[in-house]
Protein backbone atom coordinates (compact mmCIF):
# COMPACT_ATOMS: atom_id res chain seq x y z
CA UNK A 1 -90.15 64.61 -5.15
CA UNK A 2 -90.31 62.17 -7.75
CA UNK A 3 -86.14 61.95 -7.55
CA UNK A 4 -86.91 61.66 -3.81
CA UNK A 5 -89.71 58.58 -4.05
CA UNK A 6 -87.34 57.20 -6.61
CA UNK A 7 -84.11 56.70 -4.63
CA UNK A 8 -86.34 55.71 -1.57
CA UNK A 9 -87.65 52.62 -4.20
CA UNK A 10 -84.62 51.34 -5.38
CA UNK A 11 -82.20 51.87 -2.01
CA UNK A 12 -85.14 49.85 0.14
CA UNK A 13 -86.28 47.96 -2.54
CA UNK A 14 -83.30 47.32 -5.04
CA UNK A 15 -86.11 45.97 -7.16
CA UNK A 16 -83.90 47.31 -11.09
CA UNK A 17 -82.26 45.97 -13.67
CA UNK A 18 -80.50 43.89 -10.57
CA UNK A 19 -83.55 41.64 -8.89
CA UNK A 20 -84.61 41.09 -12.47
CA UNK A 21 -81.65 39.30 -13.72
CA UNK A 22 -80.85 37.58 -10.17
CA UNK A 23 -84.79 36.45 -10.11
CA UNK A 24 -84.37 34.43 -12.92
CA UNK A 25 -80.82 32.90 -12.83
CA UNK A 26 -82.14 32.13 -9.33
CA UNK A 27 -83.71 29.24 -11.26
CA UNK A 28 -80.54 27.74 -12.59
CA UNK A 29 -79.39 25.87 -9.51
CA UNK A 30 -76.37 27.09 -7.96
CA UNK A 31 -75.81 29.76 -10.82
CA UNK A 32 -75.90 32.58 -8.79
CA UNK A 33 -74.01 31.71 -5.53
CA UNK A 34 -70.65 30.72 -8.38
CA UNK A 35 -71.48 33.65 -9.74
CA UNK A 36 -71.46 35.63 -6.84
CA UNK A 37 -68.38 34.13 -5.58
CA UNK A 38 -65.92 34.04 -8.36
CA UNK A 39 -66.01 38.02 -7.60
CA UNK A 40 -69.02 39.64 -9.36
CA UNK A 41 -71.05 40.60 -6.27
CA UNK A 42 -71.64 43.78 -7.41
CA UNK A 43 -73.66 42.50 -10.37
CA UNK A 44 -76.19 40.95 -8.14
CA UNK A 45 -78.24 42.61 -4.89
CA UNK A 46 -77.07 41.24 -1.67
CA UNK A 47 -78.08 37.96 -0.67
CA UNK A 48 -79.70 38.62 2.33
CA UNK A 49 -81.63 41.93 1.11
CA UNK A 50 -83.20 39.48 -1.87
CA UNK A 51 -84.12 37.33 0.25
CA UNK A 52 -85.55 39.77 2.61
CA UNK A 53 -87.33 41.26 -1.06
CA UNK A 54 -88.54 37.69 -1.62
CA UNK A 55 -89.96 36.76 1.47
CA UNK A 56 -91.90 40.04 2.25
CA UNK A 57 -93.53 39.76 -0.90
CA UNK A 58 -94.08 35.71 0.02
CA UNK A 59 -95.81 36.40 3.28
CA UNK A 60 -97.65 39.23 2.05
CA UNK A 61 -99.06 36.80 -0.64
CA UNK A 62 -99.93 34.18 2.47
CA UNK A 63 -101.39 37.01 4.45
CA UNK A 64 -103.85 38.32 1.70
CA UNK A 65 -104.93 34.81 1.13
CA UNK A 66 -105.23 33.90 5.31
CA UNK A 67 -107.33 37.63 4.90
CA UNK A 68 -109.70 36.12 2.37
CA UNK A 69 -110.46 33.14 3.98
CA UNK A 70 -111.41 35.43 7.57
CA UNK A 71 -113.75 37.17 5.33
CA UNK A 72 -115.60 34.06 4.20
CA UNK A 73 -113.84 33.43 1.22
CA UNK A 74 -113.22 30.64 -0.64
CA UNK A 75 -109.25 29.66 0.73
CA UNK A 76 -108.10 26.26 1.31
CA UNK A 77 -105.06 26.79 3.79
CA UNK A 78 -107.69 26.70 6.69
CA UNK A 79 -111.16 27.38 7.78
CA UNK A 80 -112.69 28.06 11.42
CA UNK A 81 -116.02 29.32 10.21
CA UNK A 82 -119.06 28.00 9.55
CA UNK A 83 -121.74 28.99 7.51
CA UNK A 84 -125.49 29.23 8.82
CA UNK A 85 -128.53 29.90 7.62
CA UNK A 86 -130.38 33.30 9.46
CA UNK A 87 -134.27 32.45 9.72
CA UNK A 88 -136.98 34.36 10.50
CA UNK A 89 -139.32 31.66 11.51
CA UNK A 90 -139.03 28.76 8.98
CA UNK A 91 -138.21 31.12 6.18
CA UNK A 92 -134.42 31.63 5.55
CA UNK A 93 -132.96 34.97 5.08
CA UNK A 94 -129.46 35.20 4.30
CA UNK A 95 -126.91 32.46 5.01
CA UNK A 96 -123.41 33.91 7.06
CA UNK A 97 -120.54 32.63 7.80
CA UNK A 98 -119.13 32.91 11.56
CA UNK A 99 -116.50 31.33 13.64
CA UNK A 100 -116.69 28.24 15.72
CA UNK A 101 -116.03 29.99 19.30
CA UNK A 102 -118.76 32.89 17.87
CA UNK A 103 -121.43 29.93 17.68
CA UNK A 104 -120.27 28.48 20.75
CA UNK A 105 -121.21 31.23 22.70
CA UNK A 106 -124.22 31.56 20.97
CA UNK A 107 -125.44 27.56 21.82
CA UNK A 108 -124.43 28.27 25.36
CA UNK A 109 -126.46 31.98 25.71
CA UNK A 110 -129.38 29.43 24.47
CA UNK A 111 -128.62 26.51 26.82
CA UNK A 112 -128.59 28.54 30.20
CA UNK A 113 -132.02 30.52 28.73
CA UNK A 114 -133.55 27.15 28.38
CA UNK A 115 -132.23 25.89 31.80
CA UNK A 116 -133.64 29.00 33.01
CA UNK A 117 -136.99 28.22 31.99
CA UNK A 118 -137.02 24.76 32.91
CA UNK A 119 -136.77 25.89 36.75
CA UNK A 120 -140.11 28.16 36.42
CA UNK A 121 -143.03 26.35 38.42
CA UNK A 122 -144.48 23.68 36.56
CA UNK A 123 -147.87 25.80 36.07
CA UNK A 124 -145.91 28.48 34.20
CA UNK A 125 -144.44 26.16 31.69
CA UNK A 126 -147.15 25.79 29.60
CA UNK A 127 -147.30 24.98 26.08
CA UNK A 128 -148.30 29.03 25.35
CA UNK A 129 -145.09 30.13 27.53
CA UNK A 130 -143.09 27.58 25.44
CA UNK A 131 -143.96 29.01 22.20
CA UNK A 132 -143.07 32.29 23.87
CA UNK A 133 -139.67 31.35 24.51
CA UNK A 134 -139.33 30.11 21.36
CA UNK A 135 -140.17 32.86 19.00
CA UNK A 136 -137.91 34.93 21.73
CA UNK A 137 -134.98 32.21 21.14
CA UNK A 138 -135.52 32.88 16.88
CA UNK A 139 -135.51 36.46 17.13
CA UNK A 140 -132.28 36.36 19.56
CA UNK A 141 -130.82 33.99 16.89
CA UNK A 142 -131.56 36.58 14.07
CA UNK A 143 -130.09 39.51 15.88
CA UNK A 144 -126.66 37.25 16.33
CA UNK A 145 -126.48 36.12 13.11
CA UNK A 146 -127.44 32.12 13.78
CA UNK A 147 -129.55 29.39 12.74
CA UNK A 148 -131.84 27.96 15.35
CA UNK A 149 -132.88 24.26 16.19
CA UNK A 150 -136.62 23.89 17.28
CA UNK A 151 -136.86 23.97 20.87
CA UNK A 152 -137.40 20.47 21.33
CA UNK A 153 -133.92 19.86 20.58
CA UNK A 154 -132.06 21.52 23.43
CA UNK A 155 -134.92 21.32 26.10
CA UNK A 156 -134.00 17.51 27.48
CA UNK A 157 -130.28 17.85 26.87
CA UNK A 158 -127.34 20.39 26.19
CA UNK A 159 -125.67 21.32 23.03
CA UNK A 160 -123.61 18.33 21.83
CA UNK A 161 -120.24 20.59 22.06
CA UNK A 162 -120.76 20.35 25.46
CA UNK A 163 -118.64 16.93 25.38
CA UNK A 164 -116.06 18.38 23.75
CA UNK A 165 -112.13 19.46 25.93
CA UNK A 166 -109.15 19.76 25.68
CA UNK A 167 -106.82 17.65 27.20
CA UNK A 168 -104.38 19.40 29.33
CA UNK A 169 -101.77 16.65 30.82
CA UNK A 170 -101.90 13.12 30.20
CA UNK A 171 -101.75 10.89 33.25
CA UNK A 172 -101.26 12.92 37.01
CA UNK A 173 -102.48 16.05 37.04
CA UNK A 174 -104.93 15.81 33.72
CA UNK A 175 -107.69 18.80 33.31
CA UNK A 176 -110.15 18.49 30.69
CA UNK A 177 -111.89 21.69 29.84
CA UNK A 178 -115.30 21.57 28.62
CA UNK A 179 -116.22 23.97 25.57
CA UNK A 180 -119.02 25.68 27.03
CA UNK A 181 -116.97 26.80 30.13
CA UNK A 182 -114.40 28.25 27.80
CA UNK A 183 -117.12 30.34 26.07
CA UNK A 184 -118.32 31.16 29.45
CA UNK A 185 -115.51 32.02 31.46
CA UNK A 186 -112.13 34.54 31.38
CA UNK A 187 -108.80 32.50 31.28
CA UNK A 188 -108.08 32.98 35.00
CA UNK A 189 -111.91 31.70 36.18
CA UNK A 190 -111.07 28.62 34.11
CA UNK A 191 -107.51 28.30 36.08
CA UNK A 192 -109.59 29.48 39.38
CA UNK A 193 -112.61 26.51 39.03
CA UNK A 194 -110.37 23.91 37.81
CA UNK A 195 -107.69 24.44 40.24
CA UNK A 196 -104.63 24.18 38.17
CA UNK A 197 -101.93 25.14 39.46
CA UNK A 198 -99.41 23.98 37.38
CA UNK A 199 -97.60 26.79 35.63
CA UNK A 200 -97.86 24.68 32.09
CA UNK A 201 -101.34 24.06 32.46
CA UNK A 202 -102.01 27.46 33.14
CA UNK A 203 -99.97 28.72 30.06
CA UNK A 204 -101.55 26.84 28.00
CA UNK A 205 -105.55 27.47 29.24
CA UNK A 206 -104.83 31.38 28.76
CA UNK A 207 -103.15 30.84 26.09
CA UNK A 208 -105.53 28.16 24.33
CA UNK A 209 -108.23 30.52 24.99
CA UNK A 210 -106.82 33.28 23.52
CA UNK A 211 -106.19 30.69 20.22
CA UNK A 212 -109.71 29.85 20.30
CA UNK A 213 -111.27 32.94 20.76
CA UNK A 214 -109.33 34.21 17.43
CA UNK A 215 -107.06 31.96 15.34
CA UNK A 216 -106.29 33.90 12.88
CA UNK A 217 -104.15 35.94 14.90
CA UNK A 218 -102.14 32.53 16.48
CA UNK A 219 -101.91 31.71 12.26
CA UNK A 220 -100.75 35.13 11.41
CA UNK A 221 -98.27 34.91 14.33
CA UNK A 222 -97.21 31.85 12.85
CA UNK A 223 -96.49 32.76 9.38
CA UNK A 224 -94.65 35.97 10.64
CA UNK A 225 -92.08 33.94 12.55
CA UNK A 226 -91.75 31.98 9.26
CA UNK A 227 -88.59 34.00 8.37
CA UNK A 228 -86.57 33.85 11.27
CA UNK A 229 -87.43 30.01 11.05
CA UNK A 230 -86.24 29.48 7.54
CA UNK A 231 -83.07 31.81 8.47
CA UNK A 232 -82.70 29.37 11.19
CA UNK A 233 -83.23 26.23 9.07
CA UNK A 234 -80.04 27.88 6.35
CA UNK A 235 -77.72 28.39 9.32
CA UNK A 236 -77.56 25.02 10.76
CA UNK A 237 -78.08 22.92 7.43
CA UNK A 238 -74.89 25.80 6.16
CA UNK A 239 -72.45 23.68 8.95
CA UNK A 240 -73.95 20.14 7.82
CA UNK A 241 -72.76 20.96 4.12
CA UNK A 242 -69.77 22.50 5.76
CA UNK A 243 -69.16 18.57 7.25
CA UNK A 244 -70.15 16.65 3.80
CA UNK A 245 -68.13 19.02 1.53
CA UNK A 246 -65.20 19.17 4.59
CA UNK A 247 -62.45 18.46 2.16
CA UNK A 248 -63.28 21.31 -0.02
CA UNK A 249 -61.67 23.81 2.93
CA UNK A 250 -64.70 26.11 1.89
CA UNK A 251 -65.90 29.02 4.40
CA UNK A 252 -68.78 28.77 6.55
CA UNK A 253 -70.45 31.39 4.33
CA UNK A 254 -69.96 29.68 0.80
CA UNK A 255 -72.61 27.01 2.12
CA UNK A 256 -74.28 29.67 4.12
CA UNK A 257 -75.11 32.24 0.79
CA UNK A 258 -75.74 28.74 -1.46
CA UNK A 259 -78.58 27.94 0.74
CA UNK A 260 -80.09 31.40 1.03
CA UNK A 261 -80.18 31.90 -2.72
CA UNK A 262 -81.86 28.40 -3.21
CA UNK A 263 -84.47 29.02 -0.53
CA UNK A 264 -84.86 32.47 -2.27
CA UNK A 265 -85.43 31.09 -5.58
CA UNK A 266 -87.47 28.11 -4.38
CA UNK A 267 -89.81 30.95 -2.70
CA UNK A 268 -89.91 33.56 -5.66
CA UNK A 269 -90.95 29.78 -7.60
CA UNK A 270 -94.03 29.06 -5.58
CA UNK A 271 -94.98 32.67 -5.31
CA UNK A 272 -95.38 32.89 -8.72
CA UNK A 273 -96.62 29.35 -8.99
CA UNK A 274 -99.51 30.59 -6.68
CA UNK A 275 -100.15 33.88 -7.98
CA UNK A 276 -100.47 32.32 -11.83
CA UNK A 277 -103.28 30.32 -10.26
CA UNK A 278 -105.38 33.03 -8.72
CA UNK A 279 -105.20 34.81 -11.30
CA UNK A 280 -106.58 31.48 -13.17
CA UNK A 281 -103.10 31.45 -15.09
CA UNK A 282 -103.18 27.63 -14.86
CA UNK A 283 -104.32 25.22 -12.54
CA UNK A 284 -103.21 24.09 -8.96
CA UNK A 285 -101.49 21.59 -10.13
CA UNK A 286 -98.96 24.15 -10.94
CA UNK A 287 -98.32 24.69 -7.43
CA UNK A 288 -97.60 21.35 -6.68
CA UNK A 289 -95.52 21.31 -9.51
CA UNK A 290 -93.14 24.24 -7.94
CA UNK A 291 -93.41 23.07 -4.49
CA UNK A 292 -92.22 19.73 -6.22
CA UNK A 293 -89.36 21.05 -8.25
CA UNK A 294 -86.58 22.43 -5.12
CA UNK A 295 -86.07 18.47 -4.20
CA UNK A 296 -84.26 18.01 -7.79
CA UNK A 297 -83.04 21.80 -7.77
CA UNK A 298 -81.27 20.70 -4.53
CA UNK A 299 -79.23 18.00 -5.68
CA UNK A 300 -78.72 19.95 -9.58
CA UNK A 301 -77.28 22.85 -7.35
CA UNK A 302 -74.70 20.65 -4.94
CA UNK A 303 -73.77 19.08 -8.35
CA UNK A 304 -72.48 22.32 -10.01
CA UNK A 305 -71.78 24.54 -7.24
CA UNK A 306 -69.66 22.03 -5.47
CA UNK A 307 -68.57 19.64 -8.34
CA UNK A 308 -68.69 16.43 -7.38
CA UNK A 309 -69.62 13.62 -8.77
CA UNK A 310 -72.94 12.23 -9.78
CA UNK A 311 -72.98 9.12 -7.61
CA UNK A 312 -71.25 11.23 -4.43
CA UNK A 313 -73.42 14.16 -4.91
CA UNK A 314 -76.27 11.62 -4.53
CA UNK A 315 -75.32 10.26 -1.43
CA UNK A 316 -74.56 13.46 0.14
CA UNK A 317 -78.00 14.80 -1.26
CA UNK A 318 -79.75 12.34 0.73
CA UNK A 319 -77.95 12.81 4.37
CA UNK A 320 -78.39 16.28 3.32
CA UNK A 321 -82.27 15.69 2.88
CA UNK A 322 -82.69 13.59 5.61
CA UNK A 323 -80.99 15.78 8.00
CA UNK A 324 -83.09 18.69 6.40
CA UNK A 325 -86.36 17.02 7.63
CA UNK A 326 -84.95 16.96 10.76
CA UNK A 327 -84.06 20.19 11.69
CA UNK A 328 -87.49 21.23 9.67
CA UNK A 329 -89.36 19.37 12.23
CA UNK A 330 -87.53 20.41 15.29
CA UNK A 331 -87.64 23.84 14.12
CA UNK A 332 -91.02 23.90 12.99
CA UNK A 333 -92.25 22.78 16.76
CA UNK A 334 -89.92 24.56 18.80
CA UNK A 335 -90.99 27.55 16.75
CA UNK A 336 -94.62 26.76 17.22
CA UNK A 337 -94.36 26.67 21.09
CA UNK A 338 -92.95 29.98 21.46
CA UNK A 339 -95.56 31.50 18.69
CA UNK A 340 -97.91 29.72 21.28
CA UNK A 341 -96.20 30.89 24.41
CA UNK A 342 -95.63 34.44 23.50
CA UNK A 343 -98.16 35.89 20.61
């Protein structure tokens, strides 16, 4: 068995004496890919199975940290909750932490209770029946989880996220959805009472609500189409070195494997960057520091691996770059509508 588990570690994993000395040469720009291509591929794991290595163990990382924040923790990538203080008439309890749409529902529960007392006859709303509905409002806010405003503050008027929408279409056909509709109604009511009937509009309500209701599955979504995105980003920026180093008659997949071993290595940088500072290694700054440092790597790499010139290196380092944020952008968007569209 333990033969068995062991074979099973290193044939999926190829995580011996292999990764280790790759992970680190991975550092030395370009190091690896002349390595790998002056014919000693079999000292180093395949290029796409590190990466593969690399980004599982990158997204797994994100993951645990998107996890964390869900929970109430204390992450920084992004935060939809909001904490509230539970009371028990004017003494606080226990202070929680819920999402935005979670509140939402609770402020418009509240809103139609109040508008349901407010058409009683006027003889039944009397300052007795008032205090009635209050003390019911505090304990329905208790069982939920929520802090409560004093009556007096949603009697006249509604909840101020009432005003808030979303802005479907600019110009003909514009739908703006209020917030306390979407708490209140299913996807296709919304479509129904605001007759839309164009097929982006409706796309986007179901599929806005579904955001709303939970984001962290649209930002898990997200960050799982991550690697097809960055394998994207390697093929087409592989044909734009192919055009600035056209001279060099080099294959398709010289500039191809280059850029997936610097994306690997600029990865396994920030992963450890990030997991040094959770575990209170060093600061953030860190972080920034390794996000930093693949700008430089970039242009230290196309100087050795393709050696060039300083001056010519330079100027094809910054077409490179500039195309680079170009095909980021594009790719970044275009992969955010279909996450959108499809999760």
């Amino acid at each position: 068995m333990k033969n068995l588990l062991s074979r099973l570690w290193n044939n999926t994993f190829h995580l011996e004496g292999k990764f280790i000395r790759t992970a680190w040469q991975l550092f030395i720009p370009g190091k690896v890919t002349q390595e790998f291509f002056k014919g000693k591929q079999d000292r180093y794991p395949h290029p796409i199975r590190l990466f593969a290595i690399v980004m599982f163990l990158f997204l797994f990382m994100v993951n645990s940290m998107l996890k964390d924040v869900e929970n109430g923790g204390d992450g920084e990538l992004f935060n939809y909750q909001e904490t509230v203080d539970t009371e028990v008439g004017d003494t606080v309890v226990a202070q929680e932490s819920v999402s935005d749409y979670e509140r939402m529902k609770f402020e418009a529960a509240r809103y139609d209770m109040i508008q349901d007392y407010k058409k009683l006859p006027e003889n039944q709303r009397t300052p007795e029946s008032r205090l009635t509905l209050d003390t019911l409002l505090r304990s329905y806010a208790h069982r939920h989880k929520m802090s409560v405003e004093p009556l007096d503050s949603l009697y006249d008027d509604p909840p101020d996220t009432i005003g808030m929408g979303i802005n479907l279409f600019q110009g003909k056909g514009k739908a703006e959805i209020a917030v306390m509709d979407l708490v209140r109604y299913e996807p296709e009511e919304l479509i129904r009472r605001y007759k839309l009937d164009n097929w982006f509009q409706r796309t986007l309500v179901r599929q806005g609500v579904k955001a709303y209701k939970s984001p962290e599955a649209f930002i898990h979504a997200a960050v799982g189409s991550l690697t097809w995105a960055i394998l994207a980003l390697v093929a087409i920026m592989s044909f734009v070195l192919g055009l600035l180093y056209i001279r060099q008659n080099r294959y398709y997949v010289e500039h191809f494997i280059f850029l997936l071993h610097f994306h690997t290595g600029a990865m396994l940088l920030l992963l450890i960057a990030t997991l040094g500072e959770l575990l209170h290694l060093w600061g953030e700054e860190m972080v920034g520091f390794a996000a930093f440092l693949p700008f430089p790597g970039m242009y230290m790499g196309m100087l050795r691996y393709y050696n060039q010139g300083w001056f010519k290196t330079l100027v094809k380092f910054w077409f490179y770059s500039i195309s680079y944020l170009i095909a980021f952008v594009l790719l970044f968007v275009l992969g955010m509508i279909v996450v959108f569209a499809f999760y």
